[in-house]
Protein backbone atom coordinates (compact mmCIF):
# COMPACT_ATOMS: atom_id res chain seq x y z
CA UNK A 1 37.47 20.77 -99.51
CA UNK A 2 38.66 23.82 -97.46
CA UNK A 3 40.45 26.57 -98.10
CA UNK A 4 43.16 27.24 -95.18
CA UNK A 5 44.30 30.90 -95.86
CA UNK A 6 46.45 33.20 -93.26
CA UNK A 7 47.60 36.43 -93.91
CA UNK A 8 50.77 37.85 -91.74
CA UNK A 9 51.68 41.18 -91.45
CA UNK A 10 55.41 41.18 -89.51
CA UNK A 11 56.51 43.65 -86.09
CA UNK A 12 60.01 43.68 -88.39
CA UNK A 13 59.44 42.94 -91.98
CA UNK A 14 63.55 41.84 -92.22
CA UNK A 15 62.78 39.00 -90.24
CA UNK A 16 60.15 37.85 -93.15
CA UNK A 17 63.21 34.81 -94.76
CA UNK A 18 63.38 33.33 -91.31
CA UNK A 19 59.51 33.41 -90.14
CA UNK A 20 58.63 31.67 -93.40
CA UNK A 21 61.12 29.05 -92.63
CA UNK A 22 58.86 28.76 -89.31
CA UNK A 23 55.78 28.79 -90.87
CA UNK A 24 57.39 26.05 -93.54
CA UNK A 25 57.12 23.60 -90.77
CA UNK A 26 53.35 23.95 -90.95
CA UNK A 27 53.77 22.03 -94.20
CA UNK A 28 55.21 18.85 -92.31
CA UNK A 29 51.68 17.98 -90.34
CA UNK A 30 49.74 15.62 -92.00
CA UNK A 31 46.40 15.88 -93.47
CA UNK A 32 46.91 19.20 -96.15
CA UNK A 33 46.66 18.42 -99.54
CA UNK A 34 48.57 20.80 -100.46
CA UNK A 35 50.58 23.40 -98.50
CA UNK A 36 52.69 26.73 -99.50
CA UNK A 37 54.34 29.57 -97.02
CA UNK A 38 55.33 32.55 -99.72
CA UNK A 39 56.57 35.84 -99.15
CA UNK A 40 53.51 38.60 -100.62
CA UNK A 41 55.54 40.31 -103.61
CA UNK A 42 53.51 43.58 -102.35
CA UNK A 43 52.58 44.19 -106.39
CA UNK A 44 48.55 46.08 -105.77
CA UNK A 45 47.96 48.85 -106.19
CA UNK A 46 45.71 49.68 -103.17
CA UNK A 47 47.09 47.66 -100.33
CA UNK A 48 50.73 45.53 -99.55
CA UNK A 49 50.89 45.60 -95.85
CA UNK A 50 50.42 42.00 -96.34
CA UNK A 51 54.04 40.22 -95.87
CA UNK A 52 53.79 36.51 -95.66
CA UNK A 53 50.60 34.29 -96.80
CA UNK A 54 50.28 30.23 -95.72
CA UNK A 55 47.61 28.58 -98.18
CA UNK A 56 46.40 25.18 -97.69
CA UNK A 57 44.12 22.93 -98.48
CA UNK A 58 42.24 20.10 -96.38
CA UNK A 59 39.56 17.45 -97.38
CA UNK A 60 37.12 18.35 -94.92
CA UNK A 61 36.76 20.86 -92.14
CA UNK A 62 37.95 18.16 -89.49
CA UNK A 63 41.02 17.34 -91.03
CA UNK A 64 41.51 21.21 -90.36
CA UNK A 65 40.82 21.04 -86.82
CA UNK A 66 43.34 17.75 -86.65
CA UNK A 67 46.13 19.91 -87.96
CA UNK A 68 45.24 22.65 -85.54
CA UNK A 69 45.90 20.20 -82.43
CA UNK A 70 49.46 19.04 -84.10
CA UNK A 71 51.78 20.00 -81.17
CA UNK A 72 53.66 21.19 -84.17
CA UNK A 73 51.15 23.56 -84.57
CA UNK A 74 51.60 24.49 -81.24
CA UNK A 75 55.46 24.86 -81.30
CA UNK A 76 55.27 27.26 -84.76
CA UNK A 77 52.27 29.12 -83.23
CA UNK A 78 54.55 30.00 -80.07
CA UNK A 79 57.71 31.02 -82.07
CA UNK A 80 55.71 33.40 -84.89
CA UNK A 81 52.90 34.70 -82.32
CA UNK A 82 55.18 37.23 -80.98
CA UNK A 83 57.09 38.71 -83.93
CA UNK A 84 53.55 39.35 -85.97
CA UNK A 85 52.02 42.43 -86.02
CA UNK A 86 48.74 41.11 -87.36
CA UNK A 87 47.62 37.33 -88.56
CA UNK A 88 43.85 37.62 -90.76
CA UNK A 89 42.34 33.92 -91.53
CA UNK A 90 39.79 32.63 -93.89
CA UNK A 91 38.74 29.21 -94.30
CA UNK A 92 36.47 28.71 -96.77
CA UNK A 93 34.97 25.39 -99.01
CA UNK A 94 35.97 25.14 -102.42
């Protein structure tokens, strides 16, 4: 199994309710096991500049790559690209 984890940091942090509906869509391409867009509640004590994480999980490394190509992908890649300061990723087996 891997681990699908993205880290967003937001150009205006007010816009975070309406970029997570965005990033929601992700949820709607299939092959994740399981799939969750949630706001970081910004609760450490070293570091919050995180503001939105997407976690997901897919059976195998090419069932990531499938969900990459979704033109749905695409289409929420194109509308959250330019209002994100930063994006970090880590996919990792489990």
């Amino acid at each position: 199994m891997i681990r699908h984890i993205v880290f967003f940091t937001l150009k205006d942090p007010r816009e975070a309710a309406e970029i997570t509906a965005h990033l929601k869509r992700l949820g709607t391409i299939p092959g994740s096991t399981l799939f969750e867009v949630t706001p970081n509640h910004k609760a450490d004590l070293f570091g919050n500049e995180i503001d939105i994480v997407v976690y997901a999980e897919f059976p195998d490394i090419e069932a990531l790559h499938a969900y990459k190509r979704h033109p749905t992908y695409m289409d929420v890649t194109n509308t959250v690209r330019p209002r994100r300061e930063l994006r970090f990723a880590a996919d990792v087996e489990a």
